[in-house]
Protein backbone atom coordinates (compact mmCIF):
# COMPACT_ATOMS: atom_id res chain seq x y z
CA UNK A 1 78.44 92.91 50.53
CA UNK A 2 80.65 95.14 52.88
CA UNK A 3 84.02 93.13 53.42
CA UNK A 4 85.58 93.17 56.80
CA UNK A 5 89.22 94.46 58.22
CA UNK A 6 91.42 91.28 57.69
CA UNK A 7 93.01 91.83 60.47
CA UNK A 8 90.54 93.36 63.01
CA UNK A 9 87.30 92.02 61.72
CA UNK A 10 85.65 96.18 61.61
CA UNK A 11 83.40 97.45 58.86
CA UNK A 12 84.98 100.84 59.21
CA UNK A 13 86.57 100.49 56.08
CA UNK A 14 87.16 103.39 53.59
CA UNK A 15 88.57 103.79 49.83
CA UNK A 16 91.97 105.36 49.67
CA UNK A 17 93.46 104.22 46.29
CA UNK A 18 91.96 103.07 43.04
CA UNK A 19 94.18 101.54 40.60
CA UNK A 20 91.27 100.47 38.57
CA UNK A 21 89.92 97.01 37.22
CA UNK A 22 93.42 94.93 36.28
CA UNK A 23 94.39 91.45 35.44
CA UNK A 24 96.32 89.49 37.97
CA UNK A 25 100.16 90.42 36.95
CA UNK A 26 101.71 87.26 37.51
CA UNK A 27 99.32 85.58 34.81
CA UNK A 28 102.19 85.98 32.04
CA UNK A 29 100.65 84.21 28.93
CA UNK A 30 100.97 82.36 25.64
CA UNK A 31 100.30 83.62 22.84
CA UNK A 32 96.72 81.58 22.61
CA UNK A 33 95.99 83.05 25.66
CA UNK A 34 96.12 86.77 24.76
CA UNK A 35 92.76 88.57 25.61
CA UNK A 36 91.51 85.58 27.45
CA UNK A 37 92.77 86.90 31.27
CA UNK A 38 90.20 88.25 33.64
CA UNK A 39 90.27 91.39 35.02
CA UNK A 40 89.94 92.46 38.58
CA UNK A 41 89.33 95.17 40.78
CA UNK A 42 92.67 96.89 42.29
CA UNK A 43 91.96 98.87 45.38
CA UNK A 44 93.24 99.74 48.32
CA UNK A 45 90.71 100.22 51.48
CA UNK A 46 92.04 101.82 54.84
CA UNK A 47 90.53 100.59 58.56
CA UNK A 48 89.57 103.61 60.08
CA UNK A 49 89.93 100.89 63.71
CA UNK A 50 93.33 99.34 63.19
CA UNK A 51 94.53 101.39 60.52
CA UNK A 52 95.86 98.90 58.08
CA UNK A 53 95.76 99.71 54.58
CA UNK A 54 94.25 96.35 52.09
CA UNK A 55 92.71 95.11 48.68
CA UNK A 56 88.75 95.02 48.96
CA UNK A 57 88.77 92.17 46.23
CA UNK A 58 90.93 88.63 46.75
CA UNK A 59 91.65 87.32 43.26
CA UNK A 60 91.62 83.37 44.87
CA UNK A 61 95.03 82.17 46.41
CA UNK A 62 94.64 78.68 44.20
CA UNK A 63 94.62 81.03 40.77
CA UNK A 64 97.27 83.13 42.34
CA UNK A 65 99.91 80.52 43.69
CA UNK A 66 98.70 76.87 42.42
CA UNK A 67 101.60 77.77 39.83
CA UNK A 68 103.69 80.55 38.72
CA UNK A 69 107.18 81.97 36.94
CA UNK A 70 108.45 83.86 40.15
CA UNK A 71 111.90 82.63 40.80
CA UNK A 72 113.79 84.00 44.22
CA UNK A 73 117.40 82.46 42.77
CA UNK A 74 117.71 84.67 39.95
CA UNK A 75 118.78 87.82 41.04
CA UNK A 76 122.08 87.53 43.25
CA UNK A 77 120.62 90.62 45.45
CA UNK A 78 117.86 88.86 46.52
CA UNK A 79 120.40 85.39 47.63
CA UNK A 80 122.94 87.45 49.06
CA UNK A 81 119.98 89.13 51.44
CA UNK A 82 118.75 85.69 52.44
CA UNK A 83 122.78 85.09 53.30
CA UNK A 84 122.21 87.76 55.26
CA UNK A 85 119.06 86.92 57.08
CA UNK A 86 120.31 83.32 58.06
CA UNK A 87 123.43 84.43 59.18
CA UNK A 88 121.74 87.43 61.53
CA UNK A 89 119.24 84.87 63.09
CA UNK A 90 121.53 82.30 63.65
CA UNK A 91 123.79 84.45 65.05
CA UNK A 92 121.77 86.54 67.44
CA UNK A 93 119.06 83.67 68.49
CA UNK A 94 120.91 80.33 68.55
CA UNK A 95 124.68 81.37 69.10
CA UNK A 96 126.78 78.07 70.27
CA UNK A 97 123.90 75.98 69.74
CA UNK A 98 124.31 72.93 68.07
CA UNK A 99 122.93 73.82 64.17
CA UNK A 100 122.19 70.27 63.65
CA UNK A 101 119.17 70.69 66.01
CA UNK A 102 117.73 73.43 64.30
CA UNK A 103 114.79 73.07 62.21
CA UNK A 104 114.15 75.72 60.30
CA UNK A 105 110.71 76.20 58.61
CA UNK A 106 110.00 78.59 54.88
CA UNK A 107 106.68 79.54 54.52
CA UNK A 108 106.04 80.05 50.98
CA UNK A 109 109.71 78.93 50.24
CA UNK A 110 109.86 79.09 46.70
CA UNK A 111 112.64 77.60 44.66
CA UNK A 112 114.15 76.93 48.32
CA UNK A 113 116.86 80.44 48.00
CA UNK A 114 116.26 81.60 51.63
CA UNK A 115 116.53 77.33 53.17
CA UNK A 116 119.47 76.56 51.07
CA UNK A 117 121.64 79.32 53.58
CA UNK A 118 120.03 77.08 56.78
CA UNK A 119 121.07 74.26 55.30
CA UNK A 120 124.67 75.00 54.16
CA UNK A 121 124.40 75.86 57.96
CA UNK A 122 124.10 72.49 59.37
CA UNK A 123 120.35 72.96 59.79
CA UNK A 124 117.34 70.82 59.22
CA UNK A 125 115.21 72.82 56.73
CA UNK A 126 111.65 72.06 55.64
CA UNK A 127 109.84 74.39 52.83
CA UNK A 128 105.89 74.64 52.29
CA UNK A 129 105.88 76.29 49.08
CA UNK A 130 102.52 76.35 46.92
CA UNK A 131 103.09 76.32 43.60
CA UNK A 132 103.97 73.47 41.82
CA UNK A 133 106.60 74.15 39.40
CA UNK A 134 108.68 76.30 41.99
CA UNK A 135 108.18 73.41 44.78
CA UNK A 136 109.67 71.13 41.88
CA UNK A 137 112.53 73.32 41.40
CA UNK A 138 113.60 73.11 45.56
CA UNK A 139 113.21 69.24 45.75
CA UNK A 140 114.98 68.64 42.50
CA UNK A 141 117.77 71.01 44.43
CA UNK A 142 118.01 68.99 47.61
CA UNK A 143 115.26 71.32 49.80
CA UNK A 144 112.47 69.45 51.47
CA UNK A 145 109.64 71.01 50.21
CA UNK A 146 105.94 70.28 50.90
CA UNK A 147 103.41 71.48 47.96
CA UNK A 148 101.08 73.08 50.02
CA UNK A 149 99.38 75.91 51.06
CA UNK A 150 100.60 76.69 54.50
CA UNK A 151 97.73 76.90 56.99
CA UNK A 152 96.58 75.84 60.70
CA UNK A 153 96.02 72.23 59.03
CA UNK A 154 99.00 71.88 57.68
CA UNK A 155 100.56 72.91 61.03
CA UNK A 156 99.16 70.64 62.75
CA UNK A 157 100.61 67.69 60.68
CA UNK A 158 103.95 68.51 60.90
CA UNK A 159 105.20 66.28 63.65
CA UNK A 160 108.33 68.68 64.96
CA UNK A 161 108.37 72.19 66.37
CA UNK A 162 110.25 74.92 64.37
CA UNK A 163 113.17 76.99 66.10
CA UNK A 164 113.23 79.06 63.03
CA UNK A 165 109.72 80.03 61.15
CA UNK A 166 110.34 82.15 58.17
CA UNK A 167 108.00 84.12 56.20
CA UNK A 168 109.60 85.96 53.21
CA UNK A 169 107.40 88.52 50.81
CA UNK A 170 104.54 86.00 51.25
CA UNK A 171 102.92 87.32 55.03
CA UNK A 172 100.72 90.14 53.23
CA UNK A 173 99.85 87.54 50.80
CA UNK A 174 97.72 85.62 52.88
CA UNK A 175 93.95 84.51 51.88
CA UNK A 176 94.19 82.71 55.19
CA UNK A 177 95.49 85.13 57.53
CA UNK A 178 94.49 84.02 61.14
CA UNK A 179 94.79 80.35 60.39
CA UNK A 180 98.55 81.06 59.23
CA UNK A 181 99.39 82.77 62.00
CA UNK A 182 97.72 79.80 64.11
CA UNK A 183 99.49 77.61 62.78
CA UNK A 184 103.26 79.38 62.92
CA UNK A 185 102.30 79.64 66.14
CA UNK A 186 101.53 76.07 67.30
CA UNK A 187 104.60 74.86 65.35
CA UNK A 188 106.90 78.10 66.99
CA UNK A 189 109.06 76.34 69.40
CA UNK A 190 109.25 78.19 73.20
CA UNK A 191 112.48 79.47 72.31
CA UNK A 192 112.25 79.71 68.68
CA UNK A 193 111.86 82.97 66.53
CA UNK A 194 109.46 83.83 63.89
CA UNK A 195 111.15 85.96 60.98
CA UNK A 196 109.00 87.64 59.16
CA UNK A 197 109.80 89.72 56.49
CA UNK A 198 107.49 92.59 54.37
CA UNK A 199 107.52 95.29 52.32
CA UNK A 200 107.14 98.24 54.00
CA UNK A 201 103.84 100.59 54.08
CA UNK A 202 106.03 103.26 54.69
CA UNK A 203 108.61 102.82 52.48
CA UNK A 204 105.74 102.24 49.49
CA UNK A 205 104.64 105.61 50.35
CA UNK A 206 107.87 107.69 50.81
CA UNK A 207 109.55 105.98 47.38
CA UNK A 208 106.01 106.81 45.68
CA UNK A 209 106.57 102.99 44.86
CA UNK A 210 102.83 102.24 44.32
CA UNK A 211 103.59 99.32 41.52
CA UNK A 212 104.44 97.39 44.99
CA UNK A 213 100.12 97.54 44.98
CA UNK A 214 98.65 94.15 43.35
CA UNK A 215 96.06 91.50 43.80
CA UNK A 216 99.21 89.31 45.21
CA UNK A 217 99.52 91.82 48.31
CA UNK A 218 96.39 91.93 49.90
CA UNK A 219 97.95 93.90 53.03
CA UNK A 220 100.17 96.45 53.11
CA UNK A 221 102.17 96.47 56.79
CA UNK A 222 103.53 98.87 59.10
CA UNK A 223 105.08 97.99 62.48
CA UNK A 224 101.98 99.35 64.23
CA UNK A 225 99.98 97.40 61.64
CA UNK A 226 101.33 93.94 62.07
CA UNK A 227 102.25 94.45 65.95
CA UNK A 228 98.09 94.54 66.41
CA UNK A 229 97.87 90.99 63.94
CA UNK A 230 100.20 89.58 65.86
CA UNK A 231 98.90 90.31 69.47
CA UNK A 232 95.72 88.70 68.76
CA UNK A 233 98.15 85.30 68.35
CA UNK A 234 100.12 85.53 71.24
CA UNK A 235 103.06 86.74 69.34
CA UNK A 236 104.83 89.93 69.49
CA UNK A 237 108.15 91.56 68.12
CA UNK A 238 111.54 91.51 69.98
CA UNK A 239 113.69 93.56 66.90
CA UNK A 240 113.41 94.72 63.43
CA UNK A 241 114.87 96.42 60.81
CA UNK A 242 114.78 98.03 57.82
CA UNK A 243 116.51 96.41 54.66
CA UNK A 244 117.22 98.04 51.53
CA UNK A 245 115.55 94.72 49.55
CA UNK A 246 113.07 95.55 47.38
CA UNK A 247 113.22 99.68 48.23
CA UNK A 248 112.85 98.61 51.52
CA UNK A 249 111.80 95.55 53.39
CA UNK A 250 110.88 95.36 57.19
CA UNK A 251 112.76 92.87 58.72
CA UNK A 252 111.01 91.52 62.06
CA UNK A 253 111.97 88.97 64.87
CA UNK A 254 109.00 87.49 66.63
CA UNK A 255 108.87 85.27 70.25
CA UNK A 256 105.78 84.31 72.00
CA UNK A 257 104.46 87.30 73.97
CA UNK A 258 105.53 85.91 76.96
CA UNK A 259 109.29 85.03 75.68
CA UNK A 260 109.63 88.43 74.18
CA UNK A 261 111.73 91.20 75.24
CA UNK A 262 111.36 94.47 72.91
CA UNK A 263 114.48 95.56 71.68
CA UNK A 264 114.89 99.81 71.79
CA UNK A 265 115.52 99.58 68.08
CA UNK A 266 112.24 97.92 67.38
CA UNK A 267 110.60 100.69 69.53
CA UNK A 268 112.19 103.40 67.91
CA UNK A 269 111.22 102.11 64.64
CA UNK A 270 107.56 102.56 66.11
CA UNK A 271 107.87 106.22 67.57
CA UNK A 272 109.47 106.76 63.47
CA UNK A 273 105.99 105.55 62.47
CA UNK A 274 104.20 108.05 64.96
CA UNK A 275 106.18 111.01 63.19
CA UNK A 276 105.87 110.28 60.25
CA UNK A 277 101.60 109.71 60.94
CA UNK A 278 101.84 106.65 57.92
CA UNK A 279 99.03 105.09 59.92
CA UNK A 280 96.19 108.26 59.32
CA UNK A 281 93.77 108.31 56.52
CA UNK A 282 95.49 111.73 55.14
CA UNK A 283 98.38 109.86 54.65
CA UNK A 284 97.37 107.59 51.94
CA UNK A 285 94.83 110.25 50.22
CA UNK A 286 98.09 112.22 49.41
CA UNK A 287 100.15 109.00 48.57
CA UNK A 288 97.09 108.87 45.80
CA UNK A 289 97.53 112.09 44.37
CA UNK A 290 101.09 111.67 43.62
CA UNK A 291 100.22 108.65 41.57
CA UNK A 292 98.39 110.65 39.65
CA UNK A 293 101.76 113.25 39.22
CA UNK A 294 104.00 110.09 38.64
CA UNK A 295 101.73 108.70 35.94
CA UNK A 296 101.42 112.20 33.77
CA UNK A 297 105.53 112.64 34.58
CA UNK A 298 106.43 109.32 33.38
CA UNK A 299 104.17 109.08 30.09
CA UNK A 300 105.49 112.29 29.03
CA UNK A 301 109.05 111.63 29.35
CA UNK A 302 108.55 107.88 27.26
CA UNK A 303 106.38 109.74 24.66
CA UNK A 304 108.47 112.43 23.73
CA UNK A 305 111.57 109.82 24.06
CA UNK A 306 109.30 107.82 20.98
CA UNK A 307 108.50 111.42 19.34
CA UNK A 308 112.42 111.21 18.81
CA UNK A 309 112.73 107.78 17.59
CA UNK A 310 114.08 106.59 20.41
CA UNK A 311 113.40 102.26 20.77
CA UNK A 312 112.71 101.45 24.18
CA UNK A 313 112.77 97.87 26.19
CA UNK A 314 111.00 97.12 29.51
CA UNK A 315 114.30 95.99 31.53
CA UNK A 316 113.14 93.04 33.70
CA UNK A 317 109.24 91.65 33.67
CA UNK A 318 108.46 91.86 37.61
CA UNK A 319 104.65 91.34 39.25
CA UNK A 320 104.74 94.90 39.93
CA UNK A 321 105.53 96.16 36.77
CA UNK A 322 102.91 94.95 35.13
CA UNK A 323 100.95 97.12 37.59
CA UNK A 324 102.67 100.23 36.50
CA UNK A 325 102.46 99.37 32.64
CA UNK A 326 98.42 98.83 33.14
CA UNK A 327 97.75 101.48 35.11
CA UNK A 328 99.44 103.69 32.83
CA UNK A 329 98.38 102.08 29.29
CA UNK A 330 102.00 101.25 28.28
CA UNK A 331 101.85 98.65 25.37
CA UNK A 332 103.31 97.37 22.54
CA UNK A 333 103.65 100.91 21.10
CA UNK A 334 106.18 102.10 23.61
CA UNK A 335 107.93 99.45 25.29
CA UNK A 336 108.90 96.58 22.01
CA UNK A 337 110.09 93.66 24.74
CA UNK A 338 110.18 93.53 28.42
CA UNK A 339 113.56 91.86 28.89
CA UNK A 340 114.23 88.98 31.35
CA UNK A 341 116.73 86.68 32.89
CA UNK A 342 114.11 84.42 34.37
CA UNK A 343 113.64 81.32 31.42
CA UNK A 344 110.39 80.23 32.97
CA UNK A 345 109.14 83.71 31.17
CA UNK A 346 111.13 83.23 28.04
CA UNK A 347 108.81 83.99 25.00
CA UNK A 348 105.90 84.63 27.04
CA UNK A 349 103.63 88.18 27.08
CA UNK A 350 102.40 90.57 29.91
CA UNK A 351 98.79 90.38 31.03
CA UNK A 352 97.02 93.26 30.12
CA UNK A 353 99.21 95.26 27.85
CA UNK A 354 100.63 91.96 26.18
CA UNK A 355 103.91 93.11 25.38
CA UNK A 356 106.72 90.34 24.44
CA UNK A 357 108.94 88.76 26.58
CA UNK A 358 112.88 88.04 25.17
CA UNK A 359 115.51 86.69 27.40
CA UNK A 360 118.30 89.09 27.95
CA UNK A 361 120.75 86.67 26.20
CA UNK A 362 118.61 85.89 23.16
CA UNK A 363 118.57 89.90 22.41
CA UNK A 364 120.32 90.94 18.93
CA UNK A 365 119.50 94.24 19.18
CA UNK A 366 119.94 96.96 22.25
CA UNK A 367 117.31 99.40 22.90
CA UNK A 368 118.13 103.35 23.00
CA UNK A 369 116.55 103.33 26.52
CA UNK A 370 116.05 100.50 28.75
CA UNK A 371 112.86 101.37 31.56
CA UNK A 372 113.56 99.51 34.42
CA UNK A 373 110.71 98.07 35.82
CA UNK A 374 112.78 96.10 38.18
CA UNK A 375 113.93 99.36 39.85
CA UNK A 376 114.75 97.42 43.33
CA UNK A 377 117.24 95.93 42.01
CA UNK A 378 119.00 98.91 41.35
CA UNK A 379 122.58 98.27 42.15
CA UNK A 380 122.83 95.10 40.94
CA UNK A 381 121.54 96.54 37.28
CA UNK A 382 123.58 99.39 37.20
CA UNK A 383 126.83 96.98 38.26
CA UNK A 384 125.82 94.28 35.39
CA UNK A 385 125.52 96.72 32.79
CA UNK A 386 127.76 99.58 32.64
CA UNK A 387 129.19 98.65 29.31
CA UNK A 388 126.40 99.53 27.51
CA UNK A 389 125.61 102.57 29.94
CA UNK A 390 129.48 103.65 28.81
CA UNK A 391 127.87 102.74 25.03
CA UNK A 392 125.17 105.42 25.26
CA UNK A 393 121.97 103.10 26.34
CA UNK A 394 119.80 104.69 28.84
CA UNK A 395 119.05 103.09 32.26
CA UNK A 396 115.74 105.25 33.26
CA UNK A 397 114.28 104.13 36.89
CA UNK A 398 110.74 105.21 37.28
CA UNK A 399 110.98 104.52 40.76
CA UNK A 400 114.01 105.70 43.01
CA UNK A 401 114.41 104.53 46.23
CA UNK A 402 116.00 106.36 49.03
């Protein structure tokens, strides 16, 4: 059956990049669970009417997000953004207003990282935040949190509207597209903003950061992209910008059409986007043939690093990752551990390749090369660990972003 645009709702969709047939990467498993995951098709379709790159397949959002290991508190990058975020919305929308009047909604809020900056605030924060162990995690730390997946229904039984509705890494997630953005924006209040926040089509391509493709993102956003989504609602942009987060995040402030005044940064963002022609076809063809160069680059320089004896260690165990290692058949005979901070992972294995999981403080050994599959995090890793860079270990990024 021929699957339809999830934004537009057009047939005149066409194949643009095949990762091949690939477990769902956040299914980390036990040992008794090794060779039991399902596989699934990875591939990205373009729409020829709205131009907005997408999976063809949805791996269902109850497998993906009923319950997972992904933690946003463990990496101080990622809470010092969030800082950031609060303090830029508060600050430009709600300036001398009373914070105790704020309610400030997460969509898919996680261990409650981004609403524990609102609250510190003075704000009234409420997270919806689907899977259970994480939505554990926020109560247990003070967050209201609902264990739900956030929808039009949902929406509609939350009593009080929302100055602030964020949505952070989860708005290309979503199974339910149109009856998310319904509901954000019943509960939206007239004044209130919208902040949603996405990796970056355009930054994927340019970093030739394709690991950023799994069956967790089912769309991949532009500005042009989301701007058409959004208009269908009622909603449109007023600002955005470009983080660094996660080799670069779009950033984007959203009123009700008729509230919303378009900033000249958020339009020069868009004319970027009409340069750089990230919307065409062409585009992503030759975004596909460079995975192919990164693939036969990268496999060459970690089997000639084992052709020398060298031991190598995954450095971090991130979704994406796991889309790199399967795509390029890295196992067990290149990579001994994928090392992690995040305990929820502790002495677990990838899906697909299966490789072991050790926590970063259990190691008793250091690798001769450490191949950092949590490359966004760049800084951060290069700032924790230059004692054993000064000792000789190797910190090689497959990915570099700009």
């Amino acid at each position: 059956m021929k699957i339809a645009c999830r934004i537009c709702g057009s047939h005149n969709l066409e194949p643009c990049i095949d990762l091949g047939d690939q477990p769902w990467c956040n299914n980390f498993l036990t040992s008794e669970q090794i060779g039991t995951e399902p596989s699934y098709p990875l591939r990205v379709v373009y729409c020829h009417d709205c131009h907005t790159s997408q999976l063809d397949f949805t791996v269902k959002k109850e497998i993906m997000f009923g319950d997972h290991t992904y933690l946003s508190g463990v990496t101080k990058s990622l809470s010092n953004h969030f800082l950031s975020i609060a303090k830029i919305t508060l600050d430009n929308f709600f300036e001398g207003s009373n914070r105790s009047l704020i309610n400030v909604l997460d969509i898919g809020s996680n261990d409650g990282t981004q609403l524990k900056h609102y609250k510190n605030s003075g704000c009234n924060v409420l997270g919806v935040e689907s899977s259970k162990t994480t939505a554990t995690i926020a109560s247990q730390a003070g967050i209201n949190t609902l264990n739900e997946f956030f929808n039009e229904q949902v929406a509609l039984r939350i009593s009080e509207k929302q100055n602030i509705i964020n949505a952070s890494g989860v708005f290309f997630h979503l199974e339910e597209l149109h009856s998310v953005t319904r509901g954000i924006k019943h509960l939206l209040d007239k004044d209130g903003v919208f902040v949603v926040q996405f990796l970056y089509m355009k930054s994927i391509v340019e970093n030739n950061a394709f690991d950023q493709i799994y069956h967790e993102h089912l769309l991949y956003y532009t500005l042009s992209t989301i701007t058409k989504l959004l208009s269908i609602h009622e909603l449109s942009i007023e600002d955005a910008f470009l983080a660094p987060i996660h080799g670069g995040s779009m950033i984007c402030f959203v009123r009700h059409t008729d509230r919303c005044k378009p900033t000249k940064r958020y339009k020069e963002l868009l004319a970027q986007e009409e340069i750089s022609q990230i919307n065409t076809f062409s585009s992503y063809l030759s975004f596909s043939r460079r995975i192919e160069e990164f693939k036969i680059r990268d496999m060459d320089y970690l089997y000639q690093a084992k052709k020398l004896g060298k031991t190598i260690y995954g450095f971090g165990a991130p979704v994406k990752g796991n889309t790199l290692l399967n795509y390029f058949g890295i196992g067990k005979d290149v990579l001994d551990y994928l090392v992690e901070k995040n305990e929820l992972r502790d002495g677990l294995f990838s899906p697909g390749m299966h490789i072991p999981i050790k926590l970063e403080k259990d190691l008793t050994q250091l690798p001769d090369i450490y191949y950092v599959l949590a490359w966004n995090f760049r800084d951060e890793i290069l700032a924790n660990n230059q004692e054993l860079i000064d000792n000789g270990v190797e910190f090689y990024f497959p990915v570099n972003p700009a």
